[in-house]
Protein backbone atom coordinates (compact mmCIF):
# COMPACT_ATOMS: atom_id res chain seq x y z
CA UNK A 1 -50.99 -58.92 30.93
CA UNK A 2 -54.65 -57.99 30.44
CA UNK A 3 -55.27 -54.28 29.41
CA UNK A 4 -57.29 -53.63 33.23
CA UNK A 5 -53.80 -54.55 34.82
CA UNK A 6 -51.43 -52.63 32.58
CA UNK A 7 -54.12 -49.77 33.58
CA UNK A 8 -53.66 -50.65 37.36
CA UNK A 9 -49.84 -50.25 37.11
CA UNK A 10 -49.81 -47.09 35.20
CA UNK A 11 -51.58 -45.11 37.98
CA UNK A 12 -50.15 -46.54 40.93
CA UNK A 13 -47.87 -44.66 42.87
CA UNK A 14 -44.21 -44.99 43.14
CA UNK A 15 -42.51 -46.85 45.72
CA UNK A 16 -39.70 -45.68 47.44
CA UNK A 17 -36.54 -46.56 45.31
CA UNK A 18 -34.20 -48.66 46.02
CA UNK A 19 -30.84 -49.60 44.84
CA UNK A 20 -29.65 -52.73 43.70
CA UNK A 21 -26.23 -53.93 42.50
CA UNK A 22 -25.82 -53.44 38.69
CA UNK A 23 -26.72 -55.98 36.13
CA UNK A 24 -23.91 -57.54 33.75
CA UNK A 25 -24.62 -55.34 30.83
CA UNK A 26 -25.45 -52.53 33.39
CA UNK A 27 -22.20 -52.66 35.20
CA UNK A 28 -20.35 -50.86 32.68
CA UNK A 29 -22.44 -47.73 32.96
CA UNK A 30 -21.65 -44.74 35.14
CA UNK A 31 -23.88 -44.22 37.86
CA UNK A 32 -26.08 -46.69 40.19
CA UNK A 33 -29.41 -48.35 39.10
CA UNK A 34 -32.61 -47.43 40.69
CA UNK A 35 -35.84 -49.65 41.42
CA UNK A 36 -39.21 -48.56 42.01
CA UNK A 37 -42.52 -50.31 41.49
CA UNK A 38 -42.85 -48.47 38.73
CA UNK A 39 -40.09 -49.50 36.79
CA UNK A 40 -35.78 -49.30 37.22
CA UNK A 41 -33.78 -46.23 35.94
CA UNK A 42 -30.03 -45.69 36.35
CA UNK A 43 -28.66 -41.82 38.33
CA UNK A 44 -25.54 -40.85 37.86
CA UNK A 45 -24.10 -38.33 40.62
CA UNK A 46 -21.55 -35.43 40.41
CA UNK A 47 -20.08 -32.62 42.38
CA UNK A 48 -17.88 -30.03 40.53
CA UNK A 49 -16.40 -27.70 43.60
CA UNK A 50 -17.41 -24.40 42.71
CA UNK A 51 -12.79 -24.08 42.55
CA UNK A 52 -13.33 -25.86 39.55
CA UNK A 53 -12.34 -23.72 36.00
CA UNK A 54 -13.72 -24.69 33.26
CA UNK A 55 -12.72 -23.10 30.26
CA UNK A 56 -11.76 -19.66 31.39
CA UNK A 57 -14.54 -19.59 33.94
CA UNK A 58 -14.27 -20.08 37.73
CA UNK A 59 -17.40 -21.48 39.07
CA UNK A 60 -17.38 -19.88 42.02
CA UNK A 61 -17.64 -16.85 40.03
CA UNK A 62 -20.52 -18.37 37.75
CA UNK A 63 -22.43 -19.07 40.51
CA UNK A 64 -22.98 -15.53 41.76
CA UNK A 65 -22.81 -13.82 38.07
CA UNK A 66 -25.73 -11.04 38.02
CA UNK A 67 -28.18 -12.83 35.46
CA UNK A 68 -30.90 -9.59 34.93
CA UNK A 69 -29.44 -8.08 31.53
CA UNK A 70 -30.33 -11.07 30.12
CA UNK A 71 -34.70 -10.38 30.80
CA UNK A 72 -34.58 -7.90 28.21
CA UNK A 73 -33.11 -9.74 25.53
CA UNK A 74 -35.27 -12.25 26.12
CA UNK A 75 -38.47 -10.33 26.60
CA UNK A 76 -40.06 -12.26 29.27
CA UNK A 77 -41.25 -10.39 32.13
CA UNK A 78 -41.47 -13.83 34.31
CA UNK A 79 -37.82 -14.27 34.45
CA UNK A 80 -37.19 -11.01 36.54
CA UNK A 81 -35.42 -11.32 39.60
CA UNK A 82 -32.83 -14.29 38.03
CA UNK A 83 -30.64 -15.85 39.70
CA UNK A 84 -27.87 -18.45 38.65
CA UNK A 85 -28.33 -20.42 42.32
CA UNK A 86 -32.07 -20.53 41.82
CA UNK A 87 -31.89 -22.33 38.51
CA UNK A 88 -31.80 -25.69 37.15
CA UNK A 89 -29.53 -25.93 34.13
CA UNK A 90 -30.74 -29.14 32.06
CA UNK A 91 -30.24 -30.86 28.87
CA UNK A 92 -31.59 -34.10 27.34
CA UNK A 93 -30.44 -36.81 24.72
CA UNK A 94 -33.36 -37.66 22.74
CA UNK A 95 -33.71 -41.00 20.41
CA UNK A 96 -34.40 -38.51 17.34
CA UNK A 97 -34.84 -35.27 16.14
CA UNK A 98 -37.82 -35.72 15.15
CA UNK A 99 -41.36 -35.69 17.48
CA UNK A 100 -43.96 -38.34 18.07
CA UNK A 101 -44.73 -41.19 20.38
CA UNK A 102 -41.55 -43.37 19.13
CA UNK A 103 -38.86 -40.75 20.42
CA UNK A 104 -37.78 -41.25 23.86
CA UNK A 105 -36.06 -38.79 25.92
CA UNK A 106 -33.05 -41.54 27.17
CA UNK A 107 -31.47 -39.38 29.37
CA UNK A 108 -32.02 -36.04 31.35
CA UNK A 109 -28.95 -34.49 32.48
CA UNK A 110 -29.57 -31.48 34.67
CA UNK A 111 -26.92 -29.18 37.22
CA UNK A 112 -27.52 -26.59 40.42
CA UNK A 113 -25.23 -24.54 42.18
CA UNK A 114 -25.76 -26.02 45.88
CA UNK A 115 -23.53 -24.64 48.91
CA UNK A 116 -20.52 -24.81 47.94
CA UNK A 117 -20.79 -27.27 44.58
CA UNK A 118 -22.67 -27.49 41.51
CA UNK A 119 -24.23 -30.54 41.46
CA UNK A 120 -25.08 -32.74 38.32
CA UNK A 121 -27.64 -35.39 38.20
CA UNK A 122 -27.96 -37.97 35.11
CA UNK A 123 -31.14 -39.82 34.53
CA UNK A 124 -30.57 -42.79 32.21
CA UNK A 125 -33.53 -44.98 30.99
CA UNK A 126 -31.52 -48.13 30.65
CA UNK A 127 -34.64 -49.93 30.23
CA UNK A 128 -37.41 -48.27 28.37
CA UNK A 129 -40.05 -50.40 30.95
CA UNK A 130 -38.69 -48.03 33.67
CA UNK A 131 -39.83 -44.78 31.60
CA UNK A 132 -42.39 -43.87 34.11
CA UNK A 133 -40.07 -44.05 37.18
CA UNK A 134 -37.73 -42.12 35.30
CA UNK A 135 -40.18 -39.45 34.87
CA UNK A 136 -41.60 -39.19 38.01
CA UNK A 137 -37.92 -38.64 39.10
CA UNK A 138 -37.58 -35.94 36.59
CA UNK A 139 -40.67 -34.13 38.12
CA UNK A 140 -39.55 -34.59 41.81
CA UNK A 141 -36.05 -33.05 41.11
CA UNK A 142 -37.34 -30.02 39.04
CA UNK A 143 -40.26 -28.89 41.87
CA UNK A 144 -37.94 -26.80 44.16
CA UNK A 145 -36.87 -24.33 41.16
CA UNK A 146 -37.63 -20.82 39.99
CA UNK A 147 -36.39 -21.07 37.02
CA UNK A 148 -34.87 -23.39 34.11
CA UNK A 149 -32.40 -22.85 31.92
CA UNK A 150 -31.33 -24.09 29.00
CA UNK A 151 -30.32 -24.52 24.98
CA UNK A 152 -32.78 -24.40 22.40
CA UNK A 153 -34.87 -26.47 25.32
CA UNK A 154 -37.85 -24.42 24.53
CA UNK A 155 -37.94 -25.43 20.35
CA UNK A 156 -36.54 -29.31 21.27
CA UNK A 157 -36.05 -30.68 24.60
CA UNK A 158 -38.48 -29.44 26.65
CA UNK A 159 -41.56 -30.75 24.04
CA UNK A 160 -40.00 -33.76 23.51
CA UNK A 161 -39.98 -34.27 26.88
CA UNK A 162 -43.50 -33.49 27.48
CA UNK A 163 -44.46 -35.43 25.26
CA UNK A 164 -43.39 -38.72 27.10
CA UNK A 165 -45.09 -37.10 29.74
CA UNK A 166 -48.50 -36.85 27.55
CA UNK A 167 -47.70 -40.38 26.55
CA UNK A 168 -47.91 -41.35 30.28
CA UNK A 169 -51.06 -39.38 31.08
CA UNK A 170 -48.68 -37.45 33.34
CA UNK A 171 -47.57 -33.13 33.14
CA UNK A 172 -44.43 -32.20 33.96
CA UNK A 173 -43.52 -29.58 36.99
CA UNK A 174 -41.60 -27.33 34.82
CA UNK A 175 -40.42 -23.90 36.96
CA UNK A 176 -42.50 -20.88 36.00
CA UNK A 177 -39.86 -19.53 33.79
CA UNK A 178 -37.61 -20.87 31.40
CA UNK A 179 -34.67 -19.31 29.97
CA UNK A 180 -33.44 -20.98 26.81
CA UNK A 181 -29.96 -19.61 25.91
CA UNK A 182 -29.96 -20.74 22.15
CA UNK A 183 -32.54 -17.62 21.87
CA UNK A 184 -30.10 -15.24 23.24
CA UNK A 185 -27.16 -16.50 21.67
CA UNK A 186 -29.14 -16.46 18.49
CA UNK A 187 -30.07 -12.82 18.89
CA UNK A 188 -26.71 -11.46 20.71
CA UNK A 189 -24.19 -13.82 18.10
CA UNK A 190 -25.77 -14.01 14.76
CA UNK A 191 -22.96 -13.28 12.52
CA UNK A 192 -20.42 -13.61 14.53
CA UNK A 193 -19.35 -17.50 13.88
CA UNK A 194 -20.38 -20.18 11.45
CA UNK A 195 -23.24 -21.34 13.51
CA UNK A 196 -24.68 -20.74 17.09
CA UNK A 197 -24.42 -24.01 18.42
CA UNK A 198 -23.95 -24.83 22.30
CA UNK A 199 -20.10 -26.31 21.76
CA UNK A 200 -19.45 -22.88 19.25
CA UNK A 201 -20.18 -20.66 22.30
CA UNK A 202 -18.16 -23.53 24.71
CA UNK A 203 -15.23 -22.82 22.38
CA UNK A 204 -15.41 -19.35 21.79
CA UNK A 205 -16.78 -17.70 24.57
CA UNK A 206 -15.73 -20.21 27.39
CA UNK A 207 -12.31 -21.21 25.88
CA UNK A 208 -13.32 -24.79 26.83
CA UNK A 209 -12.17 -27.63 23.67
CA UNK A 210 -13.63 -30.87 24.16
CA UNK A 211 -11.55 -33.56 23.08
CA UNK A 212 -13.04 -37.02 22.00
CA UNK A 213 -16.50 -35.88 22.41
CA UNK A 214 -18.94 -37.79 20.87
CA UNK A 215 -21.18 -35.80 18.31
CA UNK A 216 -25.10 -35.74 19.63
CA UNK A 217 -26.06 -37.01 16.40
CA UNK A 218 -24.30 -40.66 17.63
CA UNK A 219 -25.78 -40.49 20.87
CA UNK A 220 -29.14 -42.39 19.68
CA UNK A 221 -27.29 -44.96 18.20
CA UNK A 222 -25.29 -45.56 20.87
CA UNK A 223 -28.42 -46.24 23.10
CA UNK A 224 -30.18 -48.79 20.50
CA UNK A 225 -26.61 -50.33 20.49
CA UNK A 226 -26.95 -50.39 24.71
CA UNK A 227 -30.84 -51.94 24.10
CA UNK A 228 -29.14 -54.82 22.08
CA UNK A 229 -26.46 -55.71 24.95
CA UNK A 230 -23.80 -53.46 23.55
CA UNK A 231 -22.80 -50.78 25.80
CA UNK A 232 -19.27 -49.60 24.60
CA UNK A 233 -20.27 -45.94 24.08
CA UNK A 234 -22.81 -45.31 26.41
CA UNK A 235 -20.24 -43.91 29.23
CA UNK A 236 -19.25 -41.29 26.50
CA UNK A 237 -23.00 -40.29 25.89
CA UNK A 238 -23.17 -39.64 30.03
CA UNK A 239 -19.81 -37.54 28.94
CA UNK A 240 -21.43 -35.24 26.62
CA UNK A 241 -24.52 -34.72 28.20
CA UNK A 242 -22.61 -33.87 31.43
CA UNK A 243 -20.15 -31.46 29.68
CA UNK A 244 -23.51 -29.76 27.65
CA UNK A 245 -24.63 -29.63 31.60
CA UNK A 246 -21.56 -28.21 33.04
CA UNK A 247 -21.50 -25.51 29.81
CA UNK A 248 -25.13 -24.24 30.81
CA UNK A 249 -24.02 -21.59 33.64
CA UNK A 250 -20.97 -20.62 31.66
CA UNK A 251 -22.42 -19.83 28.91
CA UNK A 252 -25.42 -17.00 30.72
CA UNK A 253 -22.32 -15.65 32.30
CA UNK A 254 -20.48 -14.91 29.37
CA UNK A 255 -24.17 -13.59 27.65
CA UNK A 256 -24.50 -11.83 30.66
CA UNK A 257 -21.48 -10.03 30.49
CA UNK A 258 -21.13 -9.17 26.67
CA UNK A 259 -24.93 -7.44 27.21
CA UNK A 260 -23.42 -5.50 30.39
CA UNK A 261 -20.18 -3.88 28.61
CA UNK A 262 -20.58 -4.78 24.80
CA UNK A 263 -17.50 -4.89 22.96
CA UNK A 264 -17.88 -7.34 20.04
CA UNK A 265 -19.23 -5.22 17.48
CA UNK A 266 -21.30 -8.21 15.93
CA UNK A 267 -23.38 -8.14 19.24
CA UNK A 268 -23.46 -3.87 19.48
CA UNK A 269 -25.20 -4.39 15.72
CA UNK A 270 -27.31 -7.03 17.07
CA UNK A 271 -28.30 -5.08 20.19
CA UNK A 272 -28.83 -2.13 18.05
CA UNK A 273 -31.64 -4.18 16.22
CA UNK A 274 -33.10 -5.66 19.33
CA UNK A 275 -33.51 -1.69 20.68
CA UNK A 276 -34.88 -0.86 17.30
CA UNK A 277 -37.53 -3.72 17.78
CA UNK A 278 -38.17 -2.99 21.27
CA UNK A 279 -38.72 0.94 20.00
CA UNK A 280 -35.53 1.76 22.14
CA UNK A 281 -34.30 4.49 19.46
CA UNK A 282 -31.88 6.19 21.19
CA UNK A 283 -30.14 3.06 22.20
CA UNK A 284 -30.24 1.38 18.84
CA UNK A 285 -28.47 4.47 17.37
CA UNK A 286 -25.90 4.14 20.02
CA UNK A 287 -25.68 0.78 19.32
CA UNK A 288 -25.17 1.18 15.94
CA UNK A 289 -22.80 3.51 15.74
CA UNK A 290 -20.70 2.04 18.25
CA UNK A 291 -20.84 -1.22 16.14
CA UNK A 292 -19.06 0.38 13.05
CA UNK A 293 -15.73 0.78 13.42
CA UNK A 294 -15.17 -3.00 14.31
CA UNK A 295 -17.38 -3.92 11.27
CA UNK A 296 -15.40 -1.49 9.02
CA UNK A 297 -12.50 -2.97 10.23
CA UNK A 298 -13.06 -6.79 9.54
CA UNK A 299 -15.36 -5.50 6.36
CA UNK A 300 -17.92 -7.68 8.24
CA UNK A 301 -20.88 -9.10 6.35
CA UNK A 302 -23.42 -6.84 8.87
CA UNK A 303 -21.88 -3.37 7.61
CA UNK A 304 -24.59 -3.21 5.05
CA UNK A 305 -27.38 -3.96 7.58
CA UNK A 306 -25.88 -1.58 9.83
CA UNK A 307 -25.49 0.90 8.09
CA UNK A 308 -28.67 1.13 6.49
CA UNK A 309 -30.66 0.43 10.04
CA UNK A 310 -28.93 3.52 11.80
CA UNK A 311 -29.30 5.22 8.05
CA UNK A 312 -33.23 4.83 8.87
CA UNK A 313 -33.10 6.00 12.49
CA UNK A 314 -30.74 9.06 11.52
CA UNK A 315 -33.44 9.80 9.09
CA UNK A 316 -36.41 9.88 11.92
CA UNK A 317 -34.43 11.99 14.53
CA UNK A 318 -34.34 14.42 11.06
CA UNK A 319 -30.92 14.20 10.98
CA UNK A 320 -31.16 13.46 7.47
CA UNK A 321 -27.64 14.83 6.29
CA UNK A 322 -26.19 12.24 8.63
CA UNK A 323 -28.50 9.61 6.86
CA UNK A 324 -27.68 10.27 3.48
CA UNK A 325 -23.75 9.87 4.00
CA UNK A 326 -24.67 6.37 5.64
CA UNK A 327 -26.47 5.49 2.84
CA UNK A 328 -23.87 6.40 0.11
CA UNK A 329 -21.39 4.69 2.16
CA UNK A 330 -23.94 1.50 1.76
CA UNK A 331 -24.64 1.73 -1.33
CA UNK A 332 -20.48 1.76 -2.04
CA UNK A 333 -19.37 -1.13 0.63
CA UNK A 334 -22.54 -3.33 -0.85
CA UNK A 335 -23.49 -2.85 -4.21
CA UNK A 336 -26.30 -5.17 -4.45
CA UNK A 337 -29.30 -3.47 -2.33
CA UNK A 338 -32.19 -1.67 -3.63
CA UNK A 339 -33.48 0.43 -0.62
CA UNK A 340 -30.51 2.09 -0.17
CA UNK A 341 -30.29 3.60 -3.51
CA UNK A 342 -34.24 4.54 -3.12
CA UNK A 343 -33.77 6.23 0.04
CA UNK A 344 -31.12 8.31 -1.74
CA UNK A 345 -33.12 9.74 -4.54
CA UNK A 346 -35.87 10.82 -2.23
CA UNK A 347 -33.13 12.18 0.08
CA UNK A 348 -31.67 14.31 -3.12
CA UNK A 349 -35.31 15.41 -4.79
CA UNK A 350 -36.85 16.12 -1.11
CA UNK A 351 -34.16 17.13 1.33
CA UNK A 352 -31.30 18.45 -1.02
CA UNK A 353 -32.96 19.28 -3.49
CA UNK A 354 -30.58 18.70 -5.96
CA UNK A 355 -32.39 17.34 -9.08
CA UNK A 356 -29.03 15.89 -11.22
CA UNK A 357 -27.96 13.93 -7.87
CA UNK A 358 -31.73 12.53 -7.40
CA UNK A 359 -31.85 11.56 -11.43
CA UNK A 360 -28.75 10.07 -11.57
CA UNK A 361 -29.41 8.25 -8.68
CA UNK A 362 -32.42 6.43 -10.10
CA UNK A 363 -30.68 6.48 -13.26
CA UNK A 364 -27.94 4.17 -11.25
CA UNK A 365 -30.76 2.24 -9.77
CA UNK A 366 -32.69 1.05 -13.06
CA UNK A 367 -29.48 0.26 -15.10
CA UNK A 368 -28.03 -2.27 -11.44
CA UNK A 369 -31.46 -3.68 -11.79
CA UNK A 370 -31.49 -4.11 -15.57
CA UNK A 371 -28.19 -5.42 -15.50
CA UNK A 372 -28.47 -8.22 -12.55
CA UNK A 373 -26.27 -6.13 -10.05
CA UNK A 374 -29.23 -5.98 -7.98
CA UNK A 375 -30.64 -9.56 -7.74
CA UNK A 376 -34.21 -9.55 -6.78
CA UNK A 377 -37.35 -11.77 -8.32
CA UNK A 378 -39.04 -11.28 -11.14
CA UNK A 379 -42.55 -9.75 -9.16
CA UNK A 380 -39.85 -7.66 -7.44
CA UNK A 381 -38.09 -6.14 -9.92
CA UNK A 382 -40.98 -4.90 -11.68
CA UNK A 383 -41.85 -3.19 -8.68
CA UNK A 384 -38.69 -1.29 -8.14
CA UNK A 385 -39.13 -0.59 -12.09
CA UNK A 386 -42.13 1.28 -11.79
CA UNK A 387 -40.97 2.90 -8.54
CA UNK A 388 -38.38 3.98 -10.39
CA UNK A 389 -40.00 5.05 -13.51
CA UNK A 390 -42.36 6.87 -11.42
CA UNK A 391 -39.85 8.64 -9.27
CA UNK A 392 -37.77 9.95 -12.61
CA UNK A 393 -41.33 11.31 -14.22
CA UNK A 394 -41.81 13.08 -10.86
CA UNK A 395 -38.50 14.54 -10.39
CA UNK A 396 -38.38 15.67 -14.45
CA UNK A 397 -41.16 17.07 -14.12
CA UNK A 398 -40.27 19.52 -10.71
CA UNK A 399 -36.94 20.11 -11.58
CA UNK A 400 -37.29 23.64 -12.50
CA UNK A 401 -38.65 23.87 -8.73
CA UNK A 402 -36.13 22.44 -7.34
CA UNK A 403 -33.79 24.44 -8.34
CA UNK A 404 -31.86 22.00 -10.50
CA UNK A 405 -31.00 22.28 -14.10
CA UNK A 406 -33.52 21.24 -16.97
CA UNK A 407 -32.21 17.57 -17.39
CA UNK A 408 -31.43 16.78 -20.49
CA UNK A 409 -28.13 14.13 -20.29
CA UNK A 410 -27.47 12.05 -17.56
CA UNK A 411 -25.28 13.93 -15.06
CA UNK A 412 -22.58 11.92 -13.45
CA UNK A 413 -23.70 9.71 -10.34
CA UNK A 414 -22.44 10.98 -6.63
CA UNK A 415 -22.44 7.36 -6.14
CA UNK A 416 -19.66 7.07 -8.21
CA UNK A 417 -16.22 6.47 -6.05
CA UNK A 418 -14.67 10.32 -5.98
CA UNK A 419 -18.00 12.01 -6.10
């Protein structure tokens, strides 16, 4: 074909589709294959009744689940107003990880509540000549929404996805806002499992176990192996990307909920820190403190940072009494922090003035860092050195201002368990 007519059929329009029984190696795939002038692609159809449960979720309930607390976790003003029936839920299977003009988006599975159903639609490129079609497709079904949702779609699927778009000198009608779940699960659930993947949340949160799933890592190989004639696993591909689909909706509600009426104390801690970022004090104390108990309790690895966050904000609101138990109790539960232990001595020498307690706390500071306790680089640790060493001149040398004894040996610690 000369280049002028490859040119020719890249910017004519589409035809209407039409359908057209299945092909040998086609026949075995879910769905019905569509032709347009433009090239074929294959659709696959489904409607869950909003009666359906999946996991511990009803649908029904889903569908109408208030979606605001989730705008300001995810700081984006254009998502106001939210509503689970005027999204589209999506999620693609890509041919790698990686970017570039080799990795095709294969298939773009995306859901909608509709009346009384939520509706999934598959888009299959079972013939990479048909890409165009396929994307044109994608753009007509994505027009009528407000809003798209999905996970990690902002860092992965939706630039992959553009960029077949950019490869066919065409732009895709994203919605004006897109809500991409990974980010809140990220900044609501860090800490609270081994990872915050889509099928973690599924399990946890939804109560949903998939059984025979096929990982997303075989995915691409099981559309190379459909290129070469082999289709075996491709009806368990449309499987996965139709559960990650059907997950989508569940998944805000449960966000949605935990931000309305907290009670993991992982996500009060993690609240806490989006307040604190936000400059929403008074919450991220509340937060905080809330969190504590339940991260005594399990001796959870975010005590430390906890602790030593609402230790800072105690200290601003010049409740500094209330800060310096915080910090001893940090310093005690994890041993291994600097800051802490800094924060301390000033609190001794400038609040309490109690000279012994702000000597031997540096005192307790240079021998963890001389000894490894404290594990910092090199450039680091001769920092906190010469803080140090510049601290304990400064405190030596006002002692008999503040009111403390002339130091001559090292009194004992108050870090010390008992003190």
């Amino acid at each position: 074909m000369r280049l002028v007519e490859k040119l020719r059929r890249i910017s004519a329009p589409a035809a209407a589709p039409i359908v057209r029984a299945d092909s040998s190696v086609a026949a075995e795939l879910p769905g019905e294959r569509i032709e347009t002038d433009e090239g074929a692609y294959r659709v696959r159809r489904i409607d869950v009744p909003l009666g359906h449960i999946h996991g511990r979720f009803l649908l029904a309930d889903v569908a109408e689940a208030p979606m605001g607390g989730l705008v300001p976790i995810a700081r984006d003003p254009q998502l106001a107003g939210i509503e689970a029936r005027r999204c589209i839920y999506f999620d693609t299977e890509t041919t790698s990880l990686g970017g570039g003009v080799g990795t095709y988006v294969f298939m773009f599975g995306a859901g909608w509540f509709e009346g009384d159903v939520f509706r999934v639609e598959q888009y299959f490129l079972d013939d990479v000549a048909g890409e165009r079609a396929l994307l044109r497709a994608i753009n007509a079904l994505l027009k009528p929404f407000d809003y798209v949702v999905s996970f990690h779609g902002k860092g992965f699927d939706a630039p992959r996805l553009g960029g077949r778009f950019l490869f066919h000198r065409m732009r895709v009608q994203w919605p004006a806002a897109h809500l991409d779940l990974c980010i809140i699960g990220r900044k609501l659930y860090r800490g609270a499992y081994d990872n915050c993947r889509l099928q973690t949340f599924e399990r946890e949160l939804i109560g949903h176990h998939r059984a025979d799933d096929l990982p997303g890592a075989d995915c691409p190989r099981a559309f190379f192996e459909h290129l070469q004639g082999e289709s075996e696993l491709m009806p368990r591909v449309f499987e996965h990307n139709y559960l990650d689909v059907l997950t989508l909706p569940a998944v805000a509600t449960a966000f949605a909920r935990e931000v309305a009426d907290p009670a993991n104390p992982v996500v009060l801690s993690n609240l806490g820190a989006h307040f604190e970022l936000v400059g929403r004090n008074r919450q991220a104390r509340d937060s905080y403190t809330e969190a504590l108990d339940g991260l005594r309790a399990g001796g959870h690895r975010l005590l430390g940072r906890t602790l030593e966050r609402l230790a800072l904000l105690e200290r601003r609101a010049g409740r500094h009494q209330q800060s310096a138990e915080l910090l001893l109790e940090r310093v005690r539960t994890h041993p291994h922090a600097f800051q802490p232990l800094e924060d301390l001595a000033k609190y001794y020498e400038h609040r309490a003035h109690d000279a012994h307690a702000a000597e031997a706390t540096v005192m307790d500071a240079r021998s963890r860092l001389l000894t490894g306790k404290i594990e910092v680089d090199l450039a680091a640790k001769k920092r906190c050195m010469a803080a140090l060493e510049y601290r304990l001149a400064r405190i030596r040398r006002q002692s008999p201002r503040l009111g403390g004894p002339r130091l001559g040996a090292l009194p004992e610690s108050p870090l010390q368990p008992g003190a």
